[in-house]
C-alpha atoms as a PDB file:
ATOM      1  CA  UNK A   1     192.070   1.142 -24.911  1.00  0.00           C
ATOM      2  CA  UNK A   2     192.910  -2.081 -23.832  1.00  0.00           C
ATOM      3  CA  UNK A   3     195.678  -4.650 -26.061  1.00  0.00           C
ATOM      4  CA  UNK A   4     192.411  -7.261 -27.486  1.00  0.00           C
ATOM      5  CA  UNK A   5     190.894  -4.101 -29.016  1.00  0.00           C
ATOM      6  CA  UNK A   6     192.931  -2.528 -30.574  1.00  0.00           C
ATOM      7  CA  UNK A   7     194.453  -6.326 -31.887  1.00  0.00           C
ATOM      8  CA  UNK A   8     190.677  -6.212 -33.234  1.00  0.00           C
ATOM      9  CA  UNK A   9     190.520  -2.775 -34.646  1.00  0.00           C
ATOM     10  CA  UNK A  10     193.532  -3.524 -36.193  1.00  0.00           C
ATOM     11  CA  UNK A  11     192.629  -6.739 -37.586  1.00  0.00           C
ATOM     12  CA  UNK A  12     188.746  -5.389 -38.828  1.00  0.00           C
ATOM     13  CA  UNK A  13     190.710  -2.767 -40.583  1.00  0.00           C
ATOM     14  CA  UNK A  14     192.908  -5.048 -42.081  1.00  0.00           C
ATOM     15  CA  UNK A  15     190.472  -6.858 -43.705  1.00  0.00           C
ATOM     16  CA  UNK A  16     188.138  -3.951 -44.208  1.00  0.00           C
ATOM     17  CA  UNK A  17     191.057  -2.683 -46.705  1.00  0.00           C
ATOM     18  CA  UNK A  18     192.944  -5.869 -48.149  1.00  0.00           C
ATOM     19  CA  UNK A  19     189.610  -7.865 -48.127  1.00  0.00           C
ATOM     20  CA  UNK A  20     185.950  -6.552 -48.751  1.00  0.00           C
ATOM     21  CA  UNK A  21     187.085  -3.812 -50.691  1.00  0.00           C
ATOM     22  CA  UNK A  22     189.574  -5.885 -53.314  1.00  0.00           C
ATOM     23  CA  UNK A  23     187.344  -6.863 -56.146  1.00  0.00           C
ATOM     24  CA  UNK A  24     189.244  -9.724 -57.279  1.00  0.00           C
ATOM     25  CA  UNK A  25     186.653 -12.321 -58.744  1.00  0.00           C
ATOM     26  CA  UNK A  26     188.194 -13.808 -61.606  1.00  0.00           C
ATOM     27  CA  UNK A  27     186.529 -16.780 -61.880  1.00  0.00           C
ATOM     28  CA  UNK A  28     183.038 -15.484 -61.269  1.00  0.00           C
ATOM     29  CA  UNK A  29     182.759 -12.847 -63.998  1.00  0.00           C
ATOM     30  CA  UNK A  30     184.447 -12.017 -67.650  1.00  0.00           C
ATOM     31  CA  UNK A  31     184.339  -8.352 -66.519  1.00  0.00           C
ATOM     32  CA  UNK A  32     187.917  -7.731 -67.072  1.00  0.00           C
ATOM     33  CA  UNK A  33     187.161  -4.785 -64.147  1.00  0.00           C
ATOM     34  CA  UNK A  34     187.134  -7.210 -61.221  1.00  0.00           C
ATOM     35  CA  UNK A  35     190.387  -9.214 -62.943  1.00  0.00           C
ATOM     36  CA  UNK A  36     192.410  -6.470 -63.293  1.00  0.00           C
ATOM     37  CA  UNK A  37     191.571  -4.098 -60.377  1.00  0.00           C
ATOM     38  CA  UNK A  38     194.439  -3.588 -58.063  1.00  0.00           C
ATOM     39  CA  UNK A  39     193.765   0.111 -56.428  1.00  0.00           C
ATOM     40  CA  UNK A  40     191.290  -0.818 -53.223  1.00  0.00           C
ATOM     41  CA  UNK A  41     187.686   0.276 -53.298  1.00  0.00           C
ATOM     42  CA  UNK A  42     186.842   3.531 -51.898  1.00  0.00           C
ATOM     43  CA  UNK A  43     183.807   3.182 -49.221  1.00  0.00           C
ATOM     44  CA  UNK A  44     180.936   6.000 -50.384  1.00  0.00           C
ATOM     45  CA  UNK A  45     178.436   6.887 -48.332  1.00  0.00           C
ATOM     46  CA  UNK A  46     175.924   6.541 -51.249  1.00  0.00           C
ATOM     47  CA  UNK A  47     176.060   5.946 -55.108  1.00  0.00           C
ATOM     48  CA  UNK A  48     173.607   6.039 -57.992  1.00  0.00           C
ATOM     49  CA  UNK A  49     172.028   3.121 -59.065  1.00  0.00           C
ATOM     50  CA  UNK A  50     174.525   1.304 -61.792  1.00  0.00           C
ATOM     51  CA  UNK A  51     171.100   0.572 -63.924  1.00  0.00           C
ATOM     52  CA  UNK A  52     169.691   3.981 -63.380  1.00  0.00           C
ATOM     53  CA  UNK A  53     172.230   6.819 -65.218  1.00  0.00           C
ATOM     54  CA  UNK A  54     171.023   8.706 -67.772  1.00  0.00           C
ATOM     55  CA  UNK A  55     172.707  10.534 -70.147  1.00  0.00           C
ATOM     56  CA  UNK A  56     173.286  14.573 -69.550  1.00  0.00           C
ATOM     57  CA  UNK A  57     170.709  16.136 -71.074  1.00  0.00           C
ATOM     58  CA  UNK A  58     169.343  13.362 -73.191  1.00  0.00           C
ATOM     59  CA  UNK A  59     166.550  10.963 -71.970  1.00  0.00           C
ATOM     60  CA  UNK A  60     167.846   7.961 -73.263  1.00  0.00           C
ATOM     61  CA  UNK A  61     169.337   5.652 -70.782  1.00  0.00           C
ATOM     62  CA  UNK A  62     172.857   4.522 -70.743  1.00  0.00           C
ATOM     63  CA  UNK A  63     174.129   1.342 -70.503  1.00  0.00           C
ATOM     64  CA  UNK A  64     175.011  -0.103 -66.951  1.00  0.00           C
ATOM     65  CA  UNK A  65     178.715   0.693 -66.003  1.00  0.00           C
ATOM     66  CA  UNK A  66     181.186  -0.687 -64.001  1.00  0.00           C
ATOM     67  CA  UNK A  67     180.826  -3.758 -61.785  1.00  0.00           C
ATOM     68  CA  UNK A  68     177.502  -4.449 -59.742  1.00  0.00           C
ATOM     69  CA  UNK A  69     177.860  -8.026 -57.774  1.00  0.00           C
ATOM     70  CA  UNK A  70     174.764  -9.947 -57.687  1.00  0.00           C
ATOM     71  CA  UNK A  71     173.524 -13.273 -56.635  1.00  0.00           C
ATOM     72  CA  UNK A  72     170.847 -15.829 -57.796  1.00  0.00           C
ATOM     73  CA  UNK A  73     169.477 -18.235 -55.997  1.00  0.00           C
ATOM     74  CA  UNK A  74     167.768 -21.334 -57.756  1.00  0.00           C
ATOM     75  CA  UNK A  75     164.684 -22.534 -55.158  1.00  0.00           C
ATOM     76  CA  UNK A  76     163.993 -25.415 -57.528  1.00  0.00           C
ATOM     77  CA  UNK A  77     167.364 -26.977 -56.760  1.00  0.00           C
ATOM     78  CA  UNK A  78     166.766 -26.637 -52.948  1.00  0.00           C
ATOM     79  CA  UNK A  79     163.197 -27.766 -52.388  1.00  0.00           C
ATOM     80  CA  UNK A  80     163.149 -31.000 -50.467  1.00  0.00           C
ATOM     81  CA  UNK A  81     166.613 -30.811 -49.129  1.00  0.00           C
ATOM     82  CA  UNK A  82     166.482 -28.466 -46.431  1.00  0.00           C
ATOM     83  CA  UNK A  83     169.868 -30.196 -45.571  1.00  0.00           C
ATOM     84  CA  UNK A  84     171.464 -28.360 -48.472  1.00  0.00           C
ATOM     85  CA  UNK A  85     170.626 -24.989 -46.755  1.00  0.00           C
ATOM     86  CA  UNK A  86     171.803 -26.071 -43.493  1.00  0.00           C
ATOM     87  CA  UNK A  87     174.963 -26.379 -45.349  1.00  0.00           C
ATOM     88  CA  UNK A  88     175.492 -23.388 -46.898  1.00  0.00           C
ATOM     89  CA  UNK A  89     174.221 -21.808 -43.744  1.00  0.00           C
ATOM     90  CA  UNK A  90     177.059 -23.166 -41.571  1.00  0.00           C
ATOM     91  CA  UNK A  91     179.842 -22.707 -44.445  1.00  0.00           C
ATOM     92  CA  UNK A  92     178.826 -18.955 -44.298  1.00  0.00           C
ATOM     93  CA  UNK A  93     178.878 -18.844 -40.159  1.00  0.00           C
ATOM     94  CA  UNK A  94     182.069 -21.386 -40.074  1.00  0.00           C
ATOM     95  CA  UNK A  95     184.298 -18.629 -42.863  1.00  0.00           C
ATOM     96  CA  UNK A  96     182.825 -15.356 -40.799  1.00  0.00           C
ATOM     97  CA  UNK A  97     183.389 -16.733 -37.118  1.00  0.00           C
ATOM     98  CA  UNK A  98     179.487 -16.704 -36.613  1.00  0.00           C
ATOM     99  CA  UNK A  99     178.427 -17.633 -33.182  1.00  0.00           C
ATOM    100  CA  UNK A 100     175.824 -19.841 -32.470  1.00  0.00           C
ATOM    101  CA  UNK A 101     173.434 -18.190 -29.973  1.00  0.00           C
ATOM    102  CA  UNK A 102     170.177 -19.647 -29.408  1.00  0.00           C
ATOM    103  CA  UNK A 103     167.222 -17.151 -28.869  1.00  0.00           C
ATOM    104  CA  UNK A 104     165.431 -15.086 -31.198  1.00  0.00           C
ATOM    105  CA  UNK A 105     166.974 -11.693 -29.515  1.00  0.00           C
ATOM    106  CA  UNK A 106     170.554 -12.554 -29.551  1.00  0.00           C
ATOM    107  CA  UNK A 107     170.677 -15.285 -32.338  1.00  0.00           C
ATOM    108  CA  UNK A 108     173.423 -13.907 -35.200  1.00  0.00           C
ATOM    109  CA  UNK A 109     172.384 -14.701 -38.867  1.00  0.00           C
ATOM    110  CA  UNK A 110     174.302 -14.216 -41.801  1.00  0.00           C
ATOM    111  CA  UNK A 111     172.345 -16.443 -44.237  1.00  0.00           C
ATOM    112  CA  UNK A 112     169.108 -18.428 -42.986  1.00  0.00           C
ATOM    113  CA  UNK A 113     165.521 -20.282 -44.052  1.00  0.00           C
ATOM    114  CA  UNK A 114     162.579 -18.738 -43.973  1.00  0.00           C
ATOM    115  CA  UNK A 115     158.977 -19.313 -44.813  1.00  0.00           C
ATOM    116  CA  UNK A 116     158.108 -18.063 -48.449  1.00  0.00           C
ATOM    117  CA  UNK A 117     155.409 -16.332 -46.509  1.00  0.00           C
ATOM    118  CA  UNK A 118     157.796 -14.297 -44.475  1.00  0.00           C
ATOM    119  CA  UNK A 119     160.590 -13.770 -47.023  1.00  0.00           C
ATOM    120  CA  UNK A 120     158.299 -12.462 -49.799  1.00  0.00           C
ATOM    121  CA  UNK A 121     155.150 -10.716 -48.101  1.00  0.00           C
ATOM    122  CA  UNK A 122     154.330  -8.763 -51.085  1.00  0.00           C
ATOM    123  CA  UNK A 123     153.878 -12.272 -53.229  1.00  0.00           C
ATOM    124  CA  UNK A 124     150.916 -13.398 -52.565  1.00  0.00           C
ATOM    125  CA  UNK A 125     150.231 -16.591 -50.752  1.00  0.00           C
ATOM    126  CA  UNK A 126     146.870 -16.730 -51.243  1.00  0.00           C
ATOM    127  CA  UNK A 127     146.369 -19.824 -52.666  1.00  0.00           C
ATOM    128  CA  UNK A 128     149.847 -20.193 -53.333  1.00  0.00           C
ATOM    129  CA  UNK A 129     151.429 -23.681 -54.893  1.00  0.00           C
ATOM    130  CA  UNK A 130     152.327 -26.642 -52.622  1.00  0.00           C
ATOM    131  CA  UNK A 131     155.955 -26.505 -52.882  1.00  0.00           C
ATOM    132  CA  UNK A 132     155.769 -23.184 -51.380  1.00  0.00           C
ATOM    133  CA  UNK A 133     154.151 -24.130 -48.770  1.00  0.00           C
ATOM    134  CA  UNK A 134     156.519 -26.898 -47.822  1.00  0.00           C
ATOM    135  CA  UNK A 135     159.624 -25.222 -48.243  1.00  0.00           C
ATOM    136  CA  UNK A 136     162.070 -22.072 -46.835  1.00  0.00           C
ATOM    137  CA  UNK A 137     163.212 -19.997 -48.676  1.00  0.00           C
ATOM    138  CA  UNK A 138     167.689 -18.859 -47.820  1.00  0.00           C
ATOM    139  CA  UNK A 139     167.683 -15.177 -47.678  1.00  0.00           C
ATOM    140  CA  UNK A 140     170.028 -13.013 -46.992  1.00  0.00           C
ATOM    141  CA  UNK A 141     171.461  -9.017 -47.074  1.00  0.00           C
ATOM    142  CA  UNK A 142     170.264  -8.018 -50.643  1.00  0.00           C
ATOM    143  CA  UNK A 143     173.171  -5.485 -50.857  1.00  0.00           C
ATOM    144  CA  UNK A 144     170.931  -3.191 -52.942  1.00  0.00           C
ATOM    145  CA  UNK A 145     171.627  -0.871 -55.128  1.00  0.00           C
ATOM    146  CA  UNK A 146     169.678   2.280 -53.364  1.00  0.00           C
ATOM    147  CA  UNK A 147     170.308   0.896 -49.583  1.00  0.00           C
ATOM    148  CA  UNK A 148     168.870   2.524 -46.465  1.00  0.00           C
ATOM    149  CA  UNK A 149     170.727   1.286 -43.714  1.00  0.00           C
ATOM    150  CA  UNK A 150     174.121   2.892 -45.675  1.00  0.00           C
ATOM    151  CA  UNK A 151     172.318   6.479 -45.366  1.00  0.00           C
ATOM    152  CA  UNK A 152     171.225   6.219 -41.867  1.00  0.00           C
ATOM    153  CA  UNK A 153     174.386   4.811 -40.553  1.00  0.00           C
ATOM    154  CA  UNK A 154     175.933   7.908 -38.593  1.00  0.00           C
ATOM    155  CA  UNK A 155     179.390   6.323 -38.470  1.00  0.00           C
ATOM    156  CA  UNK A 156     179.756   5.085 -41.988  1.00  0.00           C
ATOM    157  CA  UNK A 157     180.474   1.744 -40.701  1.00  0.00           C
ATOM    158  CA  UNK A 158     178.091   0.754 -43.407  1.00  0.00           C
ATOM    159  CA  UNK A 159     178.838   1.264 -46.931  1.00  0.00           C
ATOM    160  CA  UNK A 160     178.679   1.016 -49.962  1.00  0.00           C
ATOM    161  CA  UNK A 161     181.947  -0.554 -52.082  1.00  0.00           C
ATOM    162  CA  UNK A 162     181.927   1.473 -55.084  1.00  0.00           C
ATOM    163  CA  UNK A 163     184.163  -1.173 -57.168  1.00  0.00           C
ATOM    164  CA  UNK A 164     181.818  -3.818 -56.663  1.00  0.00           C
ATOM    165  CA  UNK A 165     178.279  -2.839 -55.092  1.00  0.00           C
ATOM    166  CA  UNK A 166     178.805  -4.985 -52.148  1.00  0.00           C
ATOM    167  CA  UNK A 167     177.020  -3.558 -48.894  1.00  0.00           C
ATOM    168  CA  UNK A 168     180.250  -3.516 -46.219  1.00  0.00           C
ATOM    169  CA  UNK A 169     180.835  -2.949 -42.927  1.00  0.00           C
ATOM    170  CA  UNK A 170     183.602  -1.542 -40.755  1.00  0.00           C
ATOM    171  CA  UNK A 171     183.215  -3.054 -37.392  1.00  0.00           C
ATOM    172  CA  UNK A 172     185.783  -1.093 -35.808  1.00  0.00           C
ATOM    173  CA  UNK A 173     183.274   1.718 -36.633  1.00  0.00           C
ATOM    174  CA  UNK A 174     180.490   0.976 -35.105  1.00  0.00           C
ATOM    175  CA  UNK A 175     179.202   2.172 -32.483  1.00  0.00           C
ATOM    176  CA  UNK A 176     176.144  -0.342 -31.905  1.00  0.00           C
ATOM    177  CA  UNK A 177     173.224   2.253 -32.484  1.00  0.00           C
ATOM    178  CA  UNK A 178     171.207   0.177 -34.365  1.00  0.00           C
ATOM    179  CA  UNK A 179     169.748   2.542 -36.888  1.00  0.00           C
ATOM    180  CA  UNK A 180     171.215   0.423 -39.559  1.00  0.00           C
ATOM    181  CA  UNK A 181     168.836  -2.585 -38.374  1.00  0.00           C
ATOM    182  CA  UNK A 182     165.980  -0.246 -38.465  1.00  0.00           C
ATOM    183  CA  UNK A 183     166.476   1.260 -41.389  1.00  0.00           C
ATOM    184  CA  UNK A 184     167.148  -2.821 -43.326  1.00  0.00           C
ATOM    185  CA  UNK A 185     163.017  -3.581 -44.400  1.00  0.00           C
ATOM    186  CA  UNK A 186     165.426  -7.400 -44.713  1.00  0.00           C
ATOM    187  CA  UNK A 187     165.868  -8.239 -41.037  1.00  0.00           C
ATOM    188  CA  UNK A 188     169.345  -8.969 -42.282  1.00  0.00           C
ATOM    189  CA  UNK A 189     171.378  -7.471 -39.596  1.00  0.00           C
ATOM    190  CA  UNK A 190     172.132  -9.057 -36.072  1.00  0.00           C
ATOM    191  CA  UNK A 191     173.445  -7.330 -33.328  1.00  0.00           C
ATOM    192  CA  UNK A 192     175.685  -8.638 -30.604  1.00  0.00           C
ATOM    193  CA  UNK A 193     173.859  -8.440 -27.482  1.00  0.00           C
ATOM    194  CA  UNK A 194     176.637 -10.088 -25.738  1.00  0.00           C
ATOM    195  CA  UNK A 195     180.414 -11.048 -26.390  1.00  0.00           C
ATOM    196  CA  UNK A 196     179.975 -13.437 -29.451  1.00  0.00           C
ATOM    197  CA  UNK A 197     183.627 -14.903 -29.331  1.00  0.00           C
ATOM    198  CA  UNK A 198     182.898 -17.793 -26.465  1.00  0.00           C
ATOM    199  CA  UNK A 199     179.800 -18.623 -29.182  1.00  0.00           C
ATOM    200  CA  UNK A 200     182.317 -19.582 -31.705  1.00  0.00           C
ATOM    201  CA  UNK A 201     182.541 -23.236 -32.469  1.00  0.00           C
ATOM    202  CA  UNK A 202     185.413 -23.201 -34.736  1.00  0.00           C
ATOM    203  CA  UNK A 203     187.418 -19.978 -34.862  1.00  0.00           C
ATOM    204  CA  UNK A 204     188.615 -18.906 -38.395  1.00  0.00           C
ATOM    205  CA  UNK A 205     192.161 -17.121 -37.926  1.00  0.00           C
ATOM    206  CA  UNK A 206     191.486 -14.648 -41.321  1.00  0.00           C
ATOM    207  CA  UNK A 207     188.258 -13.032 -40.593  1.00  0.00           C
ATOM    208  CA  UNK A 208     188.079 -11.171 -37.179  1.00  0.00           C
ATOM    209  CA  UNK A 209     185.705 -11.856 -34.905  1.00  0.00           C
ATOM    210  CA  UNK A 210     183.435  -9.120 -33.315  1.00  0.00           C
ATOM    211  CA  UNK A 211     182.646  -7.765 -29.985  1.00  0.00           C
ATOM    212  CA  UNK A 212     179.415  -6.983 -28.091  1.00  0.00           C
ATOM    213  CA  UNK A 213     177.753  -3.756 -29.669  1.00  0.00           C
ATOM    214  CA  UNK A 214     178.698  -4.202 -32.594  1.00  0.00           C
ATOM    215  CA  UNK A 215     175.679  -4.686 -35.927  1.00  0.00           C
ATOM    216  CA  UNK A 216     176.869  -7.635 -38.457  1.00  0.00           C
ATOM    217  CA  UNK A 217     175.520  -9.145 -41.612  1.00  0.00           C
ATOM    218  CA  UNK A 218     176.312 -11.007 -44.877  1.00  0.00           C
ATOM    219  CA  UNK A 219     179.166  -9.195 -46.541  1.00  0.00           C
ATOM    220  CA  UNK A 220     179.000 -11.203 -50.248  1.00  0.00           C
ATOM    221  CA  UNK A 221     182.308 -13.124 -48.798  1.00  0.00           C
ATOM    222  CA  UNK A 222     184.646  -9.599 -49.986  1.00  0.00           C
ATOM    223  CA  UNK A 223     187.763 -11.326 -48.372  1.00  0.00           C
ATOM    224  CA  UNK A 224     186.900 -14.226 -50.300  1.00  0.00           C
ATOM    225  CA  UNK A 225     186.634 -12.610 -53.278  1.00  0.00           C
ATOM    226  CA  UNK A 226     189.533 -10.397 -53.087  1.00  0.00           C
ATOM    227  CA  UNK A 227     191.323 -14.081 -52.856  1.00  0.00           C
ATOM    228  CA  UNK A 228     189.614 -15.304 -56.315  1.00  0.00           C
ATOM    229  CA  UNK A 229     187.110 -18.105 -54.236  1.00  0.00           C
ATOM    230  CA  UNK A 230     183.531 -18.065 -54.423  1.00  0.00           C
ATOM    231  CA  UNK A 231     181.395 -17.061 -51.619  1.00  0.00           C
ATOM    232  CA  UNK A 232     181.222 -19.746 -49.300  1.00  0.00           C
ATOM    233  CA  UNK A 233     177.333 -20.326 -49.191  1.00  0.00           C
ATOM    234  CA  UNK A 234     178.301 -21.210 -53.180  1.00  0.00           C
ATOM    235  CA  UNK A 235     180.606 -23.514 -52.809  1.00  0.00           C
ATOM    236  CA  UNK A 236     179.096 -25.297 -50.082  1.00  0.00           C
ATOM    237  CA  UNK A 237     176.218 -26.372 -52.764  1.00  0.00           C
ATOM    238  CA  UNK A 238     177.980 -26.239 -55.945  1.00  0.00           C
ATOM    239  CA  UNK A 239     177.024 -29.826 -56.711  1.00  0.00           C
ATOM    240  CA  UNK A 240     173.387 -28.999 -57.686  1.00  0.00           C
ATOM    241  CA  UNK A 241     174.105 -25.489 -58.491  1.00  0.00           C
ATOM    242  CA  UNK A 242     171.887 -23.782 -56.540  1.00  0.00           C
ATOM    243  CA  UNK A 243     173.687 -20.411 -56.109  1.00  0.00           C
ATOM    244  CA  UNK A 244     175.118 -18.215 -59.080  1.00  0.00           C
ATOM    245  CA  UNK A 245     177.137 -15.329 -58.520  1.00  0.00           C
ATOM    246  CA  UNK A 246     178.649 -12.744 -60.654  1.00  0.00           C
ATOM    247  CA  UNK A 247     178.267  -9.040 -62.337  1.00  0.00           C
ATOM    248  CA  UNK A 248     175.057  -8.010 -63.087  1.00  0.00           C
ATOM    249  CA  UNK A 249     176.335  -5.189 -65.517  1.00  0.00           C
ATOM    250  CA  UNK A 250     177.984  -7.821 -67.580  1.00  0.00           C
ATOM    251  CA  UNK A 251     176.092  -9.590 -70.256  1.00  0.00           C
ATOM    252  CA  UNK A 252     178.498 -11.999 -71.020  1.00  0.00           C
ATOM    253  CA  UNK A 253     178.686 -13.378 -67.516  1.00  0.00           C
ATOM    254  CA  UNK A 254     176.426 -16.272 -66.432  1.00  0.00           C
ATOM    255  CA  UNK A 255     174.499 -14.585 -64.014  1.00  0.00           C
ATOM    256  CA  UNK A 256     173.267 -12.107 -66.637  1.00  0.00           C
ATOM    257  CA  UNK A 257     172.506 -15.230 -68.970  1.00  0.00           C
ATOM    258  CA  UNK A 258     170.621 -16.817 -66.310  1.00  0.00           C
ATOM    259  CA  UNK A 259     168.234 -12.970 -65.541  1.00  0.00           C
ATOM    260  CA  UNK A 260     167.775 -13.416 -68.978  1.00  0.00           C
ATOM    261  CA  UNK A 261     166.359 -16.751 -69.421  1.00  0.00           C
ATOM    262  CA  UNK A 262     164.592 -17.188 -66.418  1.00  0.00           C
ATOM    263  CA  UNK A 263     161.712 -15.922 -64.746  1.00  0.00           C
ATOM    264  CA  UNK A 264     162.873 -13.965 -61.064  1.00  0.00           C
ATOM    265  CA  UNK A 265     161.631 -12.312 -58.376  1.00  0.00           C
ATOM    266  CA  UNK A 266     163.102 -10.379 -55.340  1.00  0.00           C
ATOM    267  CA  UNK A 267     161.729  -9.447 -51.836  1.00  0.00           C
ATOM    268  CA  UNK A 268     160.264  -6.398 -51.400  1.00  0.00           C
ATOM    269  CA  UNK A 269     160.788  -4.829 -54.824  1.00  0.00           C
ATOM    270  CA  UNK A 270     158.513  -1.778 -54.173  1.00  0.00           C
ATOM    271  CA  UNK A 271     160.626  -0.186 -51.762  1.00  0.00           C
ATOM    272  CA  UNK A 272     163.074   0.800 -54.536  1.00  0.00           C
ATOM    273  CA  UNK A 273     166.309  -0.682 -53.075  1.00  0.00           C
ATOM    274  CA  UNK A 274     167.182  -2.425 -56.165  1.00  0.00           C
ATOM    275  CA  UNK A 275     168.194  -6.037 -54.336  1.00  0.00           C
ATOM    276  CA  UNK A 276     171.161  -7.329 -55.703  1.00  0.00           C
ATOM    277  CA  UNK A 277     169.857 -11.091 -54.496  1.00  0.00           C
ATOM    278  CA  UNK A 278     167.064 -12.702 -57.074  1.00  0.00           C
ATOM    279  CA  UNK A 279     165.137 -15.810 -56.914  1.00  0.00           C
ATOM    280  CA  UNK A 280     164.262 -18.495 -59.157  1.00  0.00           C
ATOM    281  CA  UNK A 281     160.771 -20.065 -57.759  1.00  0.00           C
END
């Protein structure tokens, strides 16, 4: 094994451990589990469904427990600017050492616009309103709460963090088989067709970069949250608040407040993967 590999292993695994898996997001949630967490996450090849636990031998559903991360993203505060997702799109691709590849086979997305049409097939866009029409939509991975591509991965470099419900990956672990992609109904994985480093336009020293062969998606910015900042599609339009992030098991945070008030709707909700990622149309 040559020295640049295993500086990479070393450095994946690094931040596999001290990053994704630290749930440290104090200022997104009041859940006094992600403040006060200090033992690192576990991976598990597959959990039950925070929302779905029942109690033994009763029918009655219990409430939701620990933390589940979850996102929601406001379309009303991003049609017309396109700009603004251009801008969380290259915050997320600047933090995660992206590379820019042009070409629909070996282009690498993280976070990126599509048509309503194509992000949402099972809404109907028959007849469907004008703004849709004229608009993208930012998806995303959906970390869900039943995911496929964590039981077909053979390696476990996909998984699930129990601590927090984020979707990870160990790069270092796999082994570029592509049964993860297959098994994502999202088209929210890329793989690395070729070395992605000499793709990079601006190298960021504390995430590592990856190699060719290796699968990589949206990881929730774990390494940024295990350092208390918000993911960086977030911050990059905080000014019109288009993003909110936080536990979806607490009701006291703002992104339970928000579900509650406001109409939603995810993609593909009758596959039963329990998307972590709503939308606000």
């Amino acid at each position: 094994m040559d020295k640049q590999r295993r500086k990479f292993l070393k450095i994946a695994g690094a931040t596999v451990l001290a990053g994704i898996s630290a749930p440290a997001v104090v200022t997104l949630t009041s859940s006094p589990a992600l403040a006060s967490a200090t033992e690192h996450a576990a991976p598990v090849a597959h959990a039950a469904p925070a929302d779905a636990h029942k109690a033994e031998g009763h029918g009655a559903e219990q409430a939701p427990s620990g933390v589940r991360l979850g996102m929601v993203i406001d379309m009303r505060k991003l049609y017309g600017h396109p700009e603004l997702m251009e801008k969380a799109k290259a915050a997320c691709h600047k933090v995660h050492n992206v590379p820019e590849i042009e070409g629909a086979k070996s282009e690498i997305k993280w976070i990126w616009p599509v048509p309503f049409a194509n992000g949402f097939p099972e809404h109907s866009s028959y007849h469907s309103s004008k703004v849709t029409k004229e608009n993208d939509f930012l998806v995303l991975c959906n970390h869900c709460d039943e995911p496929p591509c964590v039981r077909v991965c053979p390696t476990k470099a996909t998984y699930r963090v129990e601590a927090t419900g984020i979707i990870a990956m160990d790069f270092h672990r796999c082994i570029g088989c592509r049964f993860c992609m297959m098994g994502c109904p999202y088209g929210a994985r890329s793989f690395n067709w070729m070395d992605p480093r000499p793709y990079i336009k601006e190298y960021n020293a504390d995430f590592p970069t990856r190699m060719r062969g290796v699968v990589e998606k949206c990881n929730f910015c774990g390494e940024r949250l295990a350092l208390g900042q918000e993911p960086a599609c977030l911050e990059a339009v905080k000014e019109v608040g288009a993003i909110v992030f936080g536990d979806l098991n607490d009701p006291k945070s703002e992104i339970s407040q928000l579900l509650d008030k406001e109409p939603t709707i995810q993609r593909k909700p009758s596959l039963g993967t329990k998307p972590s990622v709503f939308y606000i149309v």
